[in-house]
PDB file of N, CA and C in Angstrom:
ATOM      1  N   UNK A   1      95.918 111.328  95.083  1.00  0.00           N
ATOM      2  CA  UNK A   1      96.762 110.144  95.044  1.00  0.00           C
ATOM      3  C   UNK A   1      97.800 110.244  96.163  1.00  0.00           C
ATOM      4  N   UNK A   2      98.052 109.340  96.544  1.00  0.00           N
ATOM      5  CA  UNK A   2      98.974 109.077  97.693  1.00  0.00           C
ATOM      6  C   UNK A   2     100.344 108.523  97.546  1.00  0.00           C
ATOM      7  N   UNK A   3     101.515 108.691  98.120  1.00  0.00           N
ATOM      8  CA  UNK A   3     102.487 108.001  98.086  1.00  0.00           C
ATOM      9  C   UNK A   3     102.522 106.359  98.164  1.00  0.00           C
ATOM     10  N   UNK A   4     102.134 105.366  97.694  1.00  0.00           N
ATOM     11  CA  UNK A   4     101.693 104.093  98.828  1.00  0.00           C
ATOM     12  C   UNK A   4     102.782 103.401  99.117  1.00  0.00           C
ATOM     13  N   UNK A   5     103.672 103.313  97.802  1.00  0.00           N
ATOM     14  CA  UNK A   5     104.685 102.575  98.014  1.00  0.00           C
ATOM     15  C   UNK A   5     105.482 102.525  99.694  1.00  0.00           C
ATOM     16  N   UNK A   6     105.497 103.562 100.100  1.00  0.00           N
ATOM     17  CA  UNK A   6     106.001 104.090 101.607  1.00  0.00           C
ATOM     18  C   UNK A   6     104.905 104.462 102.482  1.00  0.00           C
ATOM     19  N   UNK A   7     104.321 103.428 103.134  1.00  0.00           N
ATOM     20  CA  UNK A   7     103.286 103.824 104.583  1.00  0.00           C
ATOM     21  C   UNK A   7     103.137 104.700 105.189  1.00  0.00           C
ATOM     22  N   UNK A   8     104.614 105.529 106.061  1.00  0.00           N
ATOM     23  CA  UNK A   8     104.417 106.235 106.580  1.00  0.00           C
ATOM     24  C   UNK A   8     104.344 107.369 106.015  1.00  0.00           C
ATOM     25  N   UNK A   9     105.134 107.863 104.529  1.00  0.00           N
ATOM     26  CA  UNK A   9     105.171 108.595 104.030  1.00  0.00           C
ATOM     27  C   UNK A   9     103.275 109.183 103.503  1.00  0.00           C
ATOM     28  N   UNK A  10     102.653 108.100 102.834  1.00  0.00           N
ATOM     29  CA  UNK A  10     101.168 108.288 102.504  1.00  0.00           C
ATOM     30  C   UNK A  10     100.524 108.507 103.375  1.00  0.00           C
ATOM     31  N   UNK A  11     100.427 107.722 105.078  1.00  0.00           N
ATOM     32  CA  UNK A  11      99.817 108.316 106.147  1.00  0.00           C
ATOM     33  C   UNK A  11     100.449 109.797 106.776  1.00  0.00           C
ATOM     34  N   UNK A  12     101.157 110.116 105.900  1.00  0.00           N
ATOM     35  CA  UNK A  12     101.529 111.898 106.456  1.00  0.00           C
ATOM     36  C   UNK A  12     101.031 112.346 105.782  1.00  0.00           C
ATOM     37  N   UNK A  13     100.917 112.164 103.898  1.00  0.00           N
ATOM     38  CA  UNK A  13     100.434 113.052 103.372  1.00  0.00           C
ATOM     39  C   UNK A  13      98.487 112.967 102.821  1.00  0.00           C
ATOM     40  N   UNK A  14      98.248 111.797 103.448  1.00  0.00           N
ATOM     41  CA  UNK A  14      96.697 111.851 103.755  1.00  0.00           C
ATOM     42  C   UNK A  14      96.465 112.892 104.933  1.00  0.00           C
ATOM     43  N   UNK A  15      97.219 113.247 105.698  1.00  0.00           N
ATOM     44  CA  UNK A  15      96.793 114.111 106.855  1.00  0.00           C
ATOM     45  C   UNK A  15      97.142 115.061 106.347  1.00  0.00           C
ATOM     46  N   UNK A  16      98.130 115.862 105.804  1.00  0.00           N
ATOM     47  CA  UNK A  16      98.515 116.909 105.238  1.00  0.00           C
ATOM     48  C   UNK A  16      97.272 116.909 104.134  1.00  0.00           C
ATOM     49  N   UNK A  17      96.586 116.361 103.657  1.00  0.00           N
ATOM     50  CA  UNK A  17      95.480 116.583 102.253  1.00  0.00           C
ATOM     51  C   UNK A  17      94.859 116.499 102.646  1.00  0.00           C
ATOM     52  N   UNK A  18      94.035 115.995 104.184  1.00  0.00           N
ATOM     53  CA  UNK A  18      92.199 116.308 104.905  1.00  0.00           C
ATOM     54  C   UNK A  18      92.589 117.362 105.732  1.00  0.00           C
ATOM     55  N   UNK A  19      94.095 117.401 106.268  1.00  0.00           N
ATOM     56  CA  UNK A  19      93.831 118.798 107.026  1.00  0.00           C
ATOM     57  C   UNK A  19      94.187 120.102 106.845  1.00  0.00           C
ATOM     58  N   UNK A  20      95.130 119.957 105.869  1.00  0.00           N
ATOM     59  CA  UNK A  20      95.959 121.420 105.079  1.00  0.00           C
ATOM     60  C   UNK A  20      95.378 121.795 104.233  1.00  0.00           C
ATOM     61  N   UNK A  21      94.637 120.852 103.478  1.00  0.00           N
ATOM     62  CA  UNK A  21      94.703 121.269 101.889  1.00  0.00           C
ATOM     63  C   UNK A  21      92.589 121.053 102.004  1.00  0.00           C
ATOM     64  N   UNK A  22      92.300 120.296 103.243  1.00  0.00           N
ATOM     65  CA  UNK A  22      90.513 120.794 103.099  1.00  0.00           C
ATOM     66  C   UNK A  22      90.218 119.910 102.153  1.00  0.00           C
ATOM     67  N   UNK A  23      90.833 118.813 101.262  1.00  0.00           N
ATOM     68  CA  UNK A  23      90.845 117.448 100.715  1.00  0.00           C
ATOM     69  C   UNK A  23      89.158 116.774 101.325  1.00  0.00           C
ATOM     70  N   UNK A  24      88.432 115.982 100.403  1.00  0.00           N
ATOM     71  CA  UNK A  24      87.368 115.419 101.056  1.00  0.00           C
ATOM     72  C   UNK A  24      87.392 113.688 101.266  1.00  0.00           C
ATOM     73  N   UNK A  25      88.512 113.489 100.789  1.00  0.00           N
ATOM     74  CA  UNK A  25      88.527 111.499 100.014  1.00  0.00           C
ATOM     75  C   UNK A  25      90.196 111.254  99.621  1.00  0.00           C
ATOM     76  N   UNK A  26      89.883 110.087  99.411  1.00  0.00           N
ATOM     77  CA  UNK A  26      91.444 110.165  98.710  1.00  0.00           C
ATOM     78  C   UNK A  26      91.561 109.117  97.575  1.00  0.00           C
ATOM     79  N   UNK A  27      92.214 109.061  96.807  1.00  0.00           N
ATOM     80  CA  UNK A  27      92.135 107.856  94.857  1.00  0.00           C
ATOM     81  C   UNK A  27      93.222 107.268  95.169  1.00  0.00           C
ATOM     82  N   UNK A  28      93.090 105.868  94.747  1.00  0.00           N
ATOM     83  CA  UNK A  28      94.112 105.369  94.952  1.00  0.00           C
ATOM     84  C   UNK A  28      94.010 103.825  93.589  1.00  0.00           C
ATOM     85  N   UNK A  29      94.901 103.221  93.180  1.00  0.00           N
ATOM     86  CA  UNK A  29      95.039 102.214  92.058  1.00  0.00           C
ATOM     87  C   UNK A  29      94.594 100.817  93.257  1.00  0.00           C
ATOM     88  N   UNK A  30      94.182  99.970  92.134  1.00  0.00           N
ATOM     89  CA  UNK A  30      94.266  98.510  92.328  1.00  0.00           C
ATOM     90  C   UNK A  30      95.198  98.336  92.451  1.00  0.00           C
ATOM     91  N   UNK A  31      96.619  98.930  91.775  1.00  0.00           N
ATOM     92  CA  UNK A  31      97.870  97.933  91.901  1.00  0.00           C
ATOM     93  C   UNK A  31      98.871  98.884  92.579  1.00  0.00           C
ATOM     94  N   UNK A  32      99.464  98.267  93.378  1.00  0.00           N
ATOM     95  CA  UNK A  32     100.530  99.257  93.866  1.00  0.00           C
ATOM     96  C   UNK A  32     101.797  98.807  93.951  1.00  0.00           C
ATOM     97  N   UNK A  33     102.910  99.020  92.789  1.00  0.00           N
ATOM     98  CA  UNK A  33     104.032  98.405  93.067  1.00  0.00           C
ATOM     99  C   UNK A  33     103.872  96.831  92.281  1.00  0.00           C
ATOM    100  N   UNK A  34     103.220  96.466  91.745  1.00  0.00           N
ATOM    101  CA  UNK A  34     102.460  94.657  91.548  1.00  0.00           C
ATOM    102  C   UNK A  34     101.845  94.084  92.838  1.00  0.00           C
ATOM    103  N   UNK A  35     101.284  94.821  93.634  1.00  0.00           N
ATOM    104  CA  UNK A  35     100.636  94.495  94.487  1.00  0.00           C
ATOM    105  C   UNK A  35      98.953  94.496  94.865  1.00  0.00           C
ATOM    106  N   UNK A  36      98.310  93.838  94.918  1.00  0.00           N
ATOM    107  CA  UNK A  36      96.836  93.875  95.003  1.00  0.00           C
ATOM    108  C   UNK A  36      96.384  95.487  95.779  1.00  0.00           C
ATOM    109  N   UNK A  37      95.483  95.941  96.061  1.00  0.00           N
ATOM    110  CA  UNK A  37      94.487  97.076  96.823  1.00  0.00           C
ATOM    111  C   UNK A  37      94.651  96.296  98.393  1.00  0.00           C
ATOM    112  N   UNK A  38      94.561  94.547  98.254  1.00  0.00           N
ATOM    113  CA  UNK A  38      94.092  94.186  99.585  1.00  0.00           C
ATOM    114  C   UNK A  38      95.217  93.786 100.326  1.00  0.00           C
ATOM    115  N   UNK A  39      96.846  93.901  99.849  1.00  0.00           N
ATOM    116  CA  UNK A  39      97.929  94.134 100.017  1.00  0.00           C
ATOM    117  C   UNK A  39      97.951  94.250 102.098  1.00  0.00           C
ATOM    118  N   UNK A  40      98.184  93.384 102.826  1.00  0.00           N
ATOM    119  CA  UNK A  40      98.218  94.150 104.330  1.00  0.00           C
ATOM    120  C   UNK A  40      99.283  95.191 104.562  1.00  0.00           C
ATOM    121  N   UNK A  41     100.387  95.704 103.294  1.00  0.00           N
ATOM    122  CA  UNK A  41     100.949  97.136 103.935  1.00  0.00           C
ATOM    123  C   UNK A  41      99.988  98.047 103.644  1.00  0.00           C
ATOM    124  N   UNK A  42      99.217  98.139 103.145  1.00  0.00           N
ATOM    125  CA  UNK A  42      98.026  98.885 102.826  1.00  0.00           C
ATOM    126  C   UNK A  42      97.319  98.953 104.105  1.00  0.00           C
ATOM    127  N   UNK A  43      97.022  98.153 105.095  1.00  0.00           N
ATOM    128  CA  UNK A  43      95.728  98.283 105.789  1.00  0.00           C
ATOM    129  C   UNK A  43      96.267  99.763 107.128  1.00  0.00           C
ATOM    130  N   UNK A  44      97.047 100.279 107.652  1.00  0.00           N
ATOM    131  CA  UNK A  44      97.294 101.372 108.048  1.00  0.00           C
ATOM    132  C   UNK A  44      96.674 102.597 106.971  1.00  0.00           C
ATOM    133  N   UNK A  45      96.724 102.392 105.914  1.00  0.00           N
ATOM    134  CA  UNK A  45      95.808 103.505 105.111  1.00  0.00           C
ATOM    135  C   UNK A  45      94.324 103.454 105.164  1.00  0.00           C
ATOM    136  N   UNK A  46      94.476 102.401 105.185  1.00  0.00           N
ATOM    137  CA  UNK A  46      92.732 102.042 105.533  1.00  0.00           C
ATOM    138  C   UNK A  46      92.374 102.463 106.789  1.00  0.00           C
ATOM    139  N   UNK A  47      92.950 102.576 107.980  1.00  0.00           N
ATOM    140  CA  UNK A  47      92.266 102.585 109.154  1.00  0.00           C
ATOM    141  C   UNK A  47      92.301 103.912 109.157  1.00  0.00           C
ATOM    142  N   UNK A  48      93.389 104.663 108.751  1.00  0.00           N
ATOM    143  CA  UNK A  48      93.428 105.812 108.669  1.00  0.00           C
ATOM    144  C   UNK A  48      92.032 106.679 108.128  1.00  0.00           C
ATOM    145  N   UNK A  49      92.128 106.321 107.075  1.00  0.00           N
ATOM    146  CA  UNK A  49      90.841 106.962 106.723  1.00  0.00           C
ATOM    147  C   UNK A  49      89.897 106.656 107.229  1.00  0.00           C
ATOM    148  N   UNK A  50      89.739 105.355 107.525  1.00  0.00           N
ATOM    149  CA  UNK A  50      88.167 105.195 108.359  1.00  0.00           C
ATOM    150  C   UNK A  50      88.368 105.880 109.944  1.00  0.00           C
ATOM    151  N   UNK A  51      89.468 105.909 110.077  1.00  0.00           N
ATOM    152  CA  UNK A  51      88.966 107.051 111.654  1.00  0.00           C
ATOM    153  C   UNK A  51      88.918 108.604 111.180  1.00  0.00           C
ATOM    154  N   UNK A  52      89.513 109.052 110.169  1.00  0.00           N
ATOM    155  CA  UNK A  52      88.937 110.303 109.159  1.00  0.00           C
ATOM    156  C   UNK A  52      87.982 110.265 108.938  1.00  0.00           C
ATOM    157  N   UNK A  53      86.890 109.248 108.655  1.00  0.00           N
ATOM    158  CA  UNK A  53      86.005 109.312 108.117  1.00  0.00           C
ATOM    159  C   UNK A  53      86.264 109.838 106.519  1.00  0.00           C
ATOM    160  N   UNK A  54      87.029 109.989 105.876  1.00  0.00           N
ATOM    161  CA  UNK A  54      87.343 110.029 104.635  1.00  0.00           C
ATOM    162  C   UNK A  54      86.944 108.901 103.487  1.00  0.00           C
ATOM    163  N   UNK A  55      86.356 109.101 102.416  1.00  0.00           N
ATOM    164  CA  UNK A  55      85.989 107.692 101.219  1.00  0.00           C
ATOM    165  C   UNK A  55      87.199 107.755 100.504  1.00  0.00           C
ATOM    166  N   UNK A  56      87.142 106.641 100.128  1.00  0.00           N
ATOM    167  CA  UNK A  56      88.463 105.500  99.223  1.00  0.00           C
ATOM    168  C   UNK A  56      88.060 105.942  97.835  1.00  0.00           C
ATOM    169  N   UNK A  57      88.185 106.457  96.638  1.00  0.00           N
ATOM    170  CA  UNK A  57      88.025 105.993  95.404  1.00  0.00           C
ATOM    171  C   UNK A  57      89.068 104.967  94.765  1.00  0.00           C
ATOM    172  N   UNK A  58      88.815 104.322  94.707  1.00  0.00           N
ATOM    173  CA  UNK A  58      90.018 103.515  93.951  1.00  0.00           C
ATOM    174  C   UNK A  58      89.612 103.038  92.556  1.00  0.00           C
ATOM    175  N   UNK A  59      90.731 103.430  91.533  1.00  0.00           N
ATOM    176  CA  UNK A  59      90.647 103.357  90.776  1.00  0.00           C
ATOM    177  C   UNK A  59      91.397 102.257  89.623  1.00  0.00           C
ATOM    178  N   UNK A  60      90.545 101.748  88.936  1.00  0.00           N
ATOM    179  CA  UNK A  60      90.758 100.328  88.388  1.00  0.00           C
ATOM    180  C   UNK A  60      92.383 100.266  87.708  1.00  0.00           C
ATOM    181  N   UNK A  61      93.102  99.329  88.049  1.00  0.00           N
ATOM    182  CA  UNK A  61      94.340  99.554  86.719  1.00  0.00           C
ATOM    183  C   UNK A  61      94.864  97.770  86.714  1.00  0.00           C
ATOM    184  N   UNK A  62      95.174  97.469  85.271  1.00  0.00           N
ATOM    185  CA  UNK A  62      95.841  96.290  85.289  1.00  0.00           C
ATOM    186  C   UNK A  62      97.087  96.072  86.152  1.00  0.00           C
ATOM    187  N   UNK A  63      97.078  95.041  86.122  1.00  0.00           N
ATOM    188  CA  UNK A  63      98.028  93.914  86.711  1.00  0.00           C
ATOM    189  C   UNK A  63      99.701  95.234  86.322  1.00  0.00           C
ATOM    190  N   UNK A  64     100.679  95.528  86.880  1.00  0.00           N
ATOM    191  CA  UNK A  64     101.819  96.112  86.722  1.00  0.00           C
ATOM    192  C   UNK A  64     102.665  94.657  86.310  1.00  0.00           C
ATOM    193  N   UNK A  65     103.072  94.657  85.019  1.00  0.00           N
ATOM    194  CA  UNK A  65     103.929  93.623  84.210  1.00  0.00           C
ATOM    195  C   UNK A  65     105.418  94.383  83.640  1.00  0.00           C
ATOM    196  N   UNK A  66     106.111  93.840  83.683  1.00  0.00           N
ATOM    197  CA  UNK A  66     107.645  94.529  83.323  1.00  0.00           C
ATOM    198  C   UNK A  66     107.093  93.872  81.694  1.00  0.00           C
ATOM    199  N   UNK A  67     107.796  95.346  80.587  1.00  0.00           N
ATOM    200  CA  UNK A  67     107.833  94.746  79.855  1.00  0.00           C
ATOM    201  C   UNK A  67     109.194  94.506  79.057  1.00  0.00           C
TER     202      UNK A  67
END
């Protein structure tokens, strides 16, 4: 799992987890913050990994609702 809320912070520690830690992929939620997966502060994580060559698991979660 990644930091997402903070971009640069998650694109450091995706590199610190494929290259320190020998990591193969990385998990990440549908929702981040109440925000969709397809969110564009998200897409720097995406490219990231696709020039890693690293796979996405993402993993299903409802809608984030205050209760």
């Amino acid at each position: 799992m990644l930091p997402l809320i903070d971009t640069k912070l998650a694109l450091k520690e995706l590199d610190r987890a494929i290259f320190d830690l020998g990591l193969k992929g990385l998990c990440m939620l549908t929702n981040v913050a109440g925000q969709t997966s397809d969110s564009d502060f998200l897409l720097p994580v995406y490219e990231r990994a696709q020039a890693l060559g690293v796979p996405i698991f993402i993993h299903p979660r409802r809608p984030w609702a205050p209760r």
